[in-house]
PDB file of N, CA and C in Angstrom:
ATOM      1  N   UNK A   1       4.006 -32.036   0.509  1.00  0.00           N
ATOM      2  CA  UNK A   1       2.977 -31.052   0.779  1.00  0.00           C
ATOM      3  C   UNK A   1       1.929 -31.156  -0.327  1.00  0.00           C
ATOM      4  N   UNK A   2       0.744 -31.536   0.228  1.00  0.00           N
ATOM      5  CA  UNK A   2      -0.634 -31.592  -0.849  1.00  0.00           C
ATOM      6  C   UNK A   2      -0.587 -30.162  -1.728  1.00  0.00           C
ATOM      7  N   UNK A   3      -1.211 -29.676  -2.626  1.00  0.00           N
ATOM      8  CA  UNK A   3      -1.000 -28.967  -3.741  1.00  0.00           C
ATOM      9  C   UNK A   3      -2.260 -28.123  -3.137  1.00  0.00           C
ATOM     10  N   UNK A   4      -3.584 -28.795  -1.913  1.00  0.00           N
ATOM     11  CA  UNK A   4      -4.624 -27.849  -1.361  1.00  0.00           C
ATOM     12  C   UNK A   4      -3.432 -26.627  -0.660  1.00  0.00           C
ATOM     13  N   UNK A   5      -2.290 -27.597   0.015  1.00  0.00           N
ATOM     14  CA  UNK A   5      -2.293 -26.378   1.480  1.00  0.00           C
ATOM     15  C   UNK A   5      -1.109 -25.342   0.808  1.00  0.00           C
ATOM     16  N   UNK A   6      -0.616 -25.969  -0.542  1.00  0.00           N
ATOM     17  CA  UNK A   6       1.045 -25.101  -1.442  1.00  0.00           C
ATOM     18  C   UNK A   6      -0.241 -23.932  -1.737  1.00  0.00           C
ATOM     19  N   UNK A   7      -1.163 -24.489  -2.194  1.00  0.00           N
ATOM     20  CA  UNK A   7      -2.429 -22.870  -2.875  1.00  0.00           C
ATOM     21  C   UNK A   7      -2.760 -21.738  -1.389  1.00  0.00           C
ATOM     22  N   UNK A   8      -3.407 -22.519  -0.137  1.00  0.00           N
ATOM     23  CA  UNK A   8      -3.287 -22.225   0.944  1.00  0.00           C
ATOM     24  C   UNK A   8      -2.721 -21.300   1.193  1.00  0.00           C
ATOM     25  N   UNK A   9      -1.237 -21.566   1.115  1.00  0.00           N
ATOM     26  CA  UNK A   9       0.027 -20.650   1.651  1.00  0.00           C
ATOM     27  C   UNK A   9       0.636 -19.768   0.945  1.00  0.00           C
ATOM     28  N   UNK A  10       0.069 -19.876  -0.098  1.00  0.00           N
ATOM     29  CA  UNK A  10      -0.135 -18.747  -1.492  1.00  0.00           C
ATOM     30  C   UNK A  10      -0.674 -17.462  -1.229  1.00  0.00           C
ATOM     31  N   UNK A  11      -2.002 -18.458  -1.294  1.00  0.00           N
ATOM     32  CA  UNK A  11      -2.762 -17.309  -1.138  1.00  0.00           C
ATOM     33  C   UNK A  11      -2.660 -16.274   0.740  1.00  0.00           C
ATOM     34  N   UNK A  12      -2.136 -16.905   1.451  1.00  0.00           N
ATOM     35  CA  UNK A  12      -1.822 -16.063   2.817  1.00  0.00           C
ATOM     36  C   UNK A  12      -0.446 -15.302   2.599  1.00  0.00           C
ATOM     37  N   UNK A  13       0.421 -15.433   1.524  1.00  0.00           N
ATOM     38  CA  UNK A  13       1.319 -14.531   1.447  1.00  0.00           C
ATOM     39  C   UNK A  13       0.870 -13.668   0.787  1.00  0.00           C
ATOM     40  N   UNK A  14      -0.173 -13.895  -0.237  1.00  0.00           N
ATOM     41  CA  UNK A  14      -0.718 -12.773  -0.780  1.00  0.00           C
ATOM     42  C   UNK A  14      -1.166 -12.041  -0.430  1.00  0.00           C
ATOM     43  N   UNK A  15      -2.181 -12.452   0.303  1.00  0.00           N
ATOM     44  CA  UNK A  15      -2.650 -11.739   1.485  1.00  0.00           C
ATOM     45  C   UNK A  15      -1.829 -10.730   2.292  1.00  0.00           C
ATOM     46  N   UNK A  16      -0.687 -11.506   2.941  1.00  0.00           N
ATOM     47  CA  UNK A  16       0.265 -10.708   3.520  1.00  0.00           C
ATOM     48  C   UNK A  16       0.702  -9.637   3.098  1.00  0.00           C
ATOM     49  N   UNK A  17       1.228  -9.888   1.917  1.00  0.00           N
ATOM     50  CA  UNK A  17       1.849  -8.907   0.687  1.00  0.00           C
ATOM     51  C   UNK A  17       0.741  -7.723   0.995  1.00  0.00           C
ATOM     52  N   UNK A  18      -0.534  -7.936   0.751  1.00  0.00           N
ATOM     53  CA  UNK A  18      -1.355  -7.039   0.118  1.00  0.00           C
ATOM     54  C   UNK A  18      -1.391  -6.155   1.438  1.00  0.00           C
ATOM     55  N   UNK A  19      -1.751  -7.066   2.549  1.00  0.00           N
ATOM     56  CA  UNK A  19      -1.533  -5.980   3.550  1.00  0.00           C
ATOM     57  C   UNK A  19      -0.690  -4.909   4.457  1.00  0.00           C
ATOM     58  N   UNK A  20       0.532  -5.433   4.581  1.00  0.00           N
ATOM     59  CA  UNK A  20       1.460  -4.610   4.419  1.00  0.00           C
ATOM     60  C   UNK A  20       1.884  -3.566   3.736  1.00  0.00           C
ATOM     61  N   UNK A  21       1.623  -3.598   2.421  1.00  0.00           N
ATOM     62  CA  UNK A  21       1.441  -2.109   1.075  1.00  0.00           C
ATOM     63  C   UNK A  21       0.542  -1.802   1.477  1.00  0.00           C
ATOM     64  N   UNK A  22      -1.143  -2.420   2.054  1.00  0.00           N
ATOM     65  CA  UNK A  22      -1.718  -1.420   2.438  1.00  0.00           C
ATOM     66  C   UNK A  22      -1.339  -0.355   3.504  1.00  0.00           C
ATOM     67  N   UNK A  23      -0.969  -0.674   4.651  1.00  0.00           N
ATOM     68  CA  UNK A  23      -0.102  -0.238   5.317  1.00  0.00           C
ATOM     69  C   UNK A  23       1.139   0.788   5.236  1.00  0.00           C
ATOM     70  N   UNK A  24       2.041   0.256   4.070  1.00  0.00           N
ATOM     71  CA  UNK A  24       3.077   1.496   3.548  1.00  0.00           C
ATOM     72  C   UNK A  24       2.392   2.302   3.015  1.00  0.00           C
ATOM     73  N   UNK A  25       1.349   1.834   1.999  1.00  0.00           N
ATOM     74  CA  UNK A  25       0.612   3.158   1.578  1.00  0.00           C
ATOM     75  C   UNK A  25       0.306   4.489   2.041  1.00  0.00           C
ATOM     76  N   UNK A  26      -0.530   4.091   3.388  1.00  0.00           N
ATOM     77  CA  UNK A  26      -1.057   5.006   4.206  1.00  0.00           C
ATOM     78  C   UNK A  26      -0.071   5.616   5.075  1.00  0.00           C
ATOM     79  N   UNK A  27       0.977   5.158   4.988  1.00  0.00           N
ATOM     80  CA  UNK A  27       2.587   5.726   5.776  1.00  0.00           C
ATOM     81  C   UNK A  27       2.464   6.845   4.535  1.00  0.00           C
ATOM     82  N   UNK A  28       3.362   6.601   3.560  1.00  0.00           N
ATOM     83  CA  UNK A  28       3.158   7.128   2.170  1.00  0.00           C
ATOM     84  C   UNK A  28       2.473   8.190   1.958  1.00  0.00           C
ATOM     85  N   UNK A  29       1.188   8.147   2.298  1.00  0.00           N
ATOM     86  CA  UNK A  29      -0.016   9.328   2.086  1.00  0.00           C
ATOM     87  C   UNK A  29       0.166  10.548   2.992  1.00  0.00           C
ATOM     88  N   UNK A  30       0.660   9.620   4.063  1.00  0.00           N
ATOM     89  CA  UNK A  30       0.898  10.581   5.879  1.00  0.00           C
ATOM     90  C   UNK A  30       2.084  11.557   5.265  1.00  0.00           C
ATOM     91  N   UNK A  31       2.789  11.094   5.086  1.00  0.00           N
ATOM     92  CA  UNK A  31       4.318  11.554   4.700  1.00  0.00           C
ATOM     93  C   UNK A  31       4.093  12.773   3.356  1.00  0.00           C
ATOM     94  N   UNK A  32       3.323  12.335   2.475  1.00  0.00           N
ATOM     95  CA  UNK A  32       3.035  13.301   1.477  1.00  0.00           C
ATOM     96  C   UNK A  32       2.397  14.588   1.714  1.00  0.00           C
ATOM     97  N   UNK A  33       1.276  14.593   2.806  1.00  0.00           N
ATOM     98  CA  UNK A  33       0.428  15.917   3.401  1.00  0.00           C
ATOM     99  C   UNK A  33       1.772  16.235   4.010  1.00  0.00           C
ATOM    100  N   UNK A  34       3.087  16.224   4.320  1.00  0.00           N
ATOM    101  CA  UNK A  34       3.756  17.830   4.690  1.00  0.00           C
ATOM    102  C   UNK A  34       4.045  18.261   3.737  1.00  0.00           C
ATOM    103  N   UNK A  35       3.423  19.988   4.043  1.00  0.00           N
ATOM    104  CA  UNK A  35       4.129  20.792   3.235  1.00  0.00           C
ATOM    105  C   UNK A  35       5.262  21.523   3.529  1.00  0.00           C
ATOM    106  N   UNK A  36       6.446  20.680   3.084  1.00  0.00           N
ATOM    107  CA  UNK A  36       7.396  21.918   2.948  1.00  0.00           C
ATOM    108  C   UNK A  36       8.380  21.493   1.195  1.00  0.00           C
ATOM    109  N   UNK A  37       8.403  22.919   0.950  1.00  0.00           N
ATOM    110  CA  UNK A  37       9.179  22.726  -0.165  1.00  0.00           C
ATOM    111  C   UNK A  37      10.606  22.531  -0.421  1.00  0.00           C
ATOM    112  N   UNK A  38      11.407  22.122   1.100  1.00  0.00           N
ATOM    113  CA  UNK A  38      12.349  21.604   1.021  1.00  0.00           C
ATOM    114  C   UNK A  38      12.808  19.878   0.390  1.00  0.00           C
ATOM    115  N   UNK A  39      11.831  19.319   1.101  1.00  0.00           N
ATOM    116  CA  UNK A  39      12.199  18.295   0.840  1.00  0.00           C
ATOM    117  C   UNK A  39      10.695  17.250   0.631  1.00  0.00           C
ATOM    118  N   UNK A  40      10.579  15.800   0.014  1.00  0.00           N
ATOM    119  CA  UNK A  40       9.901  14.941  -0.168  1.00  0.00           C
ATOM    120  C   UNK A  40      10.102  13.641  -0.018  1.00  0.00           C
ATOM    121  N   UNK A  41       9.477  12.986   0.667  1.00  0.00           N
ATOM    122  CA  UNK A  41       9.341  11.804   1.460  1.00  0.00           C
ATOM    123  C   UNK A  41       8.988  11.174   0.921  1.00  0.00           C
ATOM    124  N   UNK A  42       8.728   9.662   0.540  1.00  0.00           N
ATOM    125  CA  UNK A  42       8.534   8.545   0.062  1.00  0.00           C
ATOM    126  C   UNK A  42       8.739   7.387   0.784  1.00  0.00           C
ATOM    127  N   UNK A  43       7.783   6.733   0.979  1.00  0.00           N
ATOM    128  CA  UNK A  43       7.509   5.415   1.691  1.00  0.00           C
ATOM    129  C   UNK A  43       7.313   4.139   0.886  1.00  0.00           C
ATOM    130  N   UNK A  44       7.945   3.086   0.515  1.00  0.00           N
ATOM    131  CA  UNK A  44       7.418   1.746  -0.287  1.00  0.00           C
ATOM    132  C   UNK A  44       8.218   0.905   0.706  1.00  0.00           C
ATOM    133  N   UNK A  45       7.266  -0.010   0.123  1.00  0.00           N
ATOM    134  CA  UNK A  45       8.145  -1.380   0.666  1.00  0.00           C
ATOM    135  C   UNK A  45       9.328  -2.124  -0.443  1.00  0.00           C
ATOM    136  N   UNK A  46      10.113  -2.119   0.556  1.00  0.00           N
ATOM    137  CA  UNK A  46      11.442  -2.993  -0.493  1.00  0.00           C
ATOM    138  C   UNK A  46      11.774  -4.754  -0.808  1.00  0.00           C
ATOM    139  N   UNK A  47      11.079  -5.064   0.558  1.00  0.00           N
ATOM    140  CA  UNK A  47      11.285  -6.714   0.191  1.00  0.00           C
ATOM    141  C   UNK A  47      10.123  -6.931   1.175  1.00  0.00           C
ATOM    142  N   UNK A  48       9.569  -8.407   0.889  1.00  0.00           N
ATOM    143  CA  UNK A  48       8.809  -9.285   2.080  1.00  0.00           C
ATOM    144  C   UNK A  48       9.688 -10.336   2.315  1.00  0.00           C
ATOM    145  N   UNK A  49      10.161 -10.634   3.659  1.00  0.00           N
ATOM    146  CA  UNK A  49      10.290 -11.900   3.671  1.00  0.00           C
ATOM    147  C   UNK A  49       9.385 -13.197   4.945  1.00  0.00           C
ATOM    148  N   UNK A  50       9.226 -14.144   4.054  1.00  0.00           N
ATOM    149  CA  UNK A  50       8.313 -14.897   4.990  1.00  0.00           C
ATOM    150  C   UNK A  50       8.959 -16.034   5.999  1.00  0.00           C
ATOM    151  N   UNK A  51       8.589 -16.417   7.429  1.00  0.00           N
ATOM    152  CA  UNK A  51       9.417 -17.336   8.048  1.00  0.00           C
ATOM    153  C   UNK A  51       8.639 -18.191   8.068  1.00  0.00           C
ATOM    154  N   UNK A  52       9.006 -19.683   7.707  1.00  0.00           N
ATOM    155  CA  UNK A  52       7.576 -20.401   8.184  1.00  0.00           C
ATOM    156  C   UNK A  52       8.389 -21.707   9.442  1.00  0.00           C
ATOM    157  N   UNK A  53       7.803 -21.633  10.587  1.00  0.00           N
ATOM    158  CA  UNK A  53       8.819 -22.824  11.829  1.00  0.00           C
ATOM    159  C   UNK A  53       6.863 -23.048  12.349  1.00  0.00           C
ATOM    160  N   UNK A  54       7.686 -23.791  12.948  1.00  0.00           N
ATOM    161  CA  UNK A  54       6.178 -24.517  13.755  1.00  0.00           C
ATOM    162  C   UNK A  54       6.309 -23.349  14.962  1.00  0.00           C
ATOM    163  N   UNK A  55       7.141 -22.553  15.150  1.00  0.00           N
ATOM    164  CA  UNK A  55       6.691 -20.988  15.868  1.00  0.00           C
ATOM    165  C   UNK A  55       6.112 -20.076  15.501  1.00  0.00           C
ATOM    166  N   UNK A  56       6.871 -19.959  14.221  1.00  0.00           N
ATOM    167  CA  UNK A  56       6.379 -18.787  13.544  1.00  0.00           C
ATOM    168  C   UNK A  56       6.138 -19.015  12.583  1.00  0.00           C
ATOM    169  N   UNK A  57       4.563 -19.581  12.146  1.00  0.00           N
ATOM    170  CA  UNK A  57       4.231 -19.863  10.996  1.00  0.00           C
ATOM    171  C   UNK A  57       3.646 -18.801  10.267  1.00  0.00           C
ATOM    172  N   UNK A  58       3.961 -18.567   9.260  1.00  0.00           N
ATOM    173  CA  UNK A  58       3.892 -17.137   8.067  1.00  0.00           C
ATOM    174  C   UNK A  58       4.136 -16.121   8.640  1.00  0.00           C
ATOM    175  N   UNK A  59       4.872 -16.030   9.161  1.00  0.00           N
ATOM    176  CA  UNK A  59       4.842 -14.539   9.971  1.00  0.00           C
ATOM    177  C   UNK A  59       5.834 -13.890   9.272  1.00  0.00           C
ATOM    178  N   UNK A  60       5.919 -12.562   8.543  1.00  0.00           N
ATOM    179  CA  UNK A  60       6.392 -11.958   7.835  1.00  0.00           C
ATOM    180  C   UNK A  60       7.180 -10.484   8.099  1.00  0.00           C
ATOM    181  N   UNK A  61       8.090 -10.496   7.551  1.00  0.00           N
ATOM    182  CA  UNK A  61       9.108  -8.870   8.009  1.00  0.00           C
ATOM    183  C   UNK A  61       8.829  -8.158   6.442  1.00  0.00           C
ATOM    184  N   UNK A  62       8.581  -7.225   6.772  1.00  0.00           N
ATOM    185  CA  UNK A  62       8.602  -5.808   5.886  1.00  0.00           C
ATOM    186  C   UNK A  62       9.324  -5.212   6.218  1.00  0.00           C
ATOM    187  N   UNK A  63      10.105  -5.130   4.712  1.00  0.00           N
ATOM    188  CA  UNK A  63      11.398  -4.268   4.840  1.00  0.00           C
ATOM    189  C   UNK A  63      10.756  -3.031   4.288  1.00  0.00           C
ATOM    190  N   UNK A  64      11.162  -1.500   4.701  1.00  0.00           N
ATOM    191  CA  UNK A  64      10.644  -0.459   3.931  1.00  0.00           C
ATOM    192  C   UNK A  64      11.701   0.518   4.161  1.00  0.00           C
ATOM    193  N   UNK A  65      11.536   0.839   3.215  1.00  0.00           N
ATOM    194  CA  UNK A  65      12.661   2.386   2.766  1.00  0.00           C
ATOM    195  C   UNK A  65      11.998   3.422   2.969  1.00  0.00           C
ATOM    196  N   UNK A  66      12.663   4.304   3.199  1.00  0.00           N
ATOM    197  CA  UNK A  66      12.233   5.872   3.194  1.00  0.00           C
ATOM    198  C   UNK A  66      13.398   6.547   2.353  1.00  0.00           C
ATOM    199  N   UNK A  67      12.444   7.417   1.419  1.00  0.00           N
ATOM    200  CA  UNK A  67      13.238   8.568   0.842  1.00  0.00           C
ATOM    201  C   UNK A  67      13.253   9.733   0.527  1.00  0.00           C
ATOM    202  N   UNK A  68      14.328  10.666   1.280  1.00  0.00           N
ATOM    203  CA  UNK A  68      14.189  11.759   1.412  1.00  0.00           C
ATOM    204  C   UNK A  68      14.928  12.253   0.449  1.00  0.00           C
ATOM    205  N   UNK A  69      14.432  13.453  -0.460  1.00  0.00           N
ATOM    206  CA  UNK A  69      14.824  14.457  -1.344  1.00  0.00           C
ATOM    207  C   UNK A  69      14.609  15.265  -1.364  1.00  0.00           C
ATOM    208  N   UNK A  70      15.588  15.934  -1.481  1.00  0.00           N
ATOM    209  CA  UNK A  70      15.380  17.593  -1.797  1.00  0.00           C
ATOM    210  C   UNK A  70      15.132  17.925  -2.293  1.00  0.00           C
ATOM    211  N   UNK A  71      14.271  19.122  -2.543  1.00  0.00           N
ATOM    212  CA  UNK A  71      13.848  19.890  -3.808  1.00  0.00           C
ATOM    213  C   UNK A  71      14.285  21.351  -4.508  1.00  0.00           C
TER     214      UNK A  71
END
């Protein structure tokens, strides 16, 4: 693999990466406007993983947690 398309595929996981947290984020934000003082929600992402096949090239799973606590 040329060292153009290893930067390439770099930079599209980065990409990936970035968009997906954008994504949990705004889960995240959603989850934070309830008010109740029982409990608090939390949204992140826990892992990326990337597949690369001549099917599914970069196509990526976001793993995300949720966590609920009481207060």
């Amino acid at each position: 693999m040329s060292k153009a398309t290893n930067d390439k595929e770099n930079e599209t996981k980065r990409n990936m990466r970035r968009y997906f947290s954008h994504i949990m984020n705004g889960a995240d934000l959603l989850y934070k406007g309830i008010e109740d003082n029982r409990i608090s929600i939390s949204v992140y992402v826990q892992t990326f993983v990337f597949f690369k096949s001549n099917i599914l090239y970069n196509t990526a799973i976001c793993s995300v947690a949720i966590s609920l606590e009481k207060r």
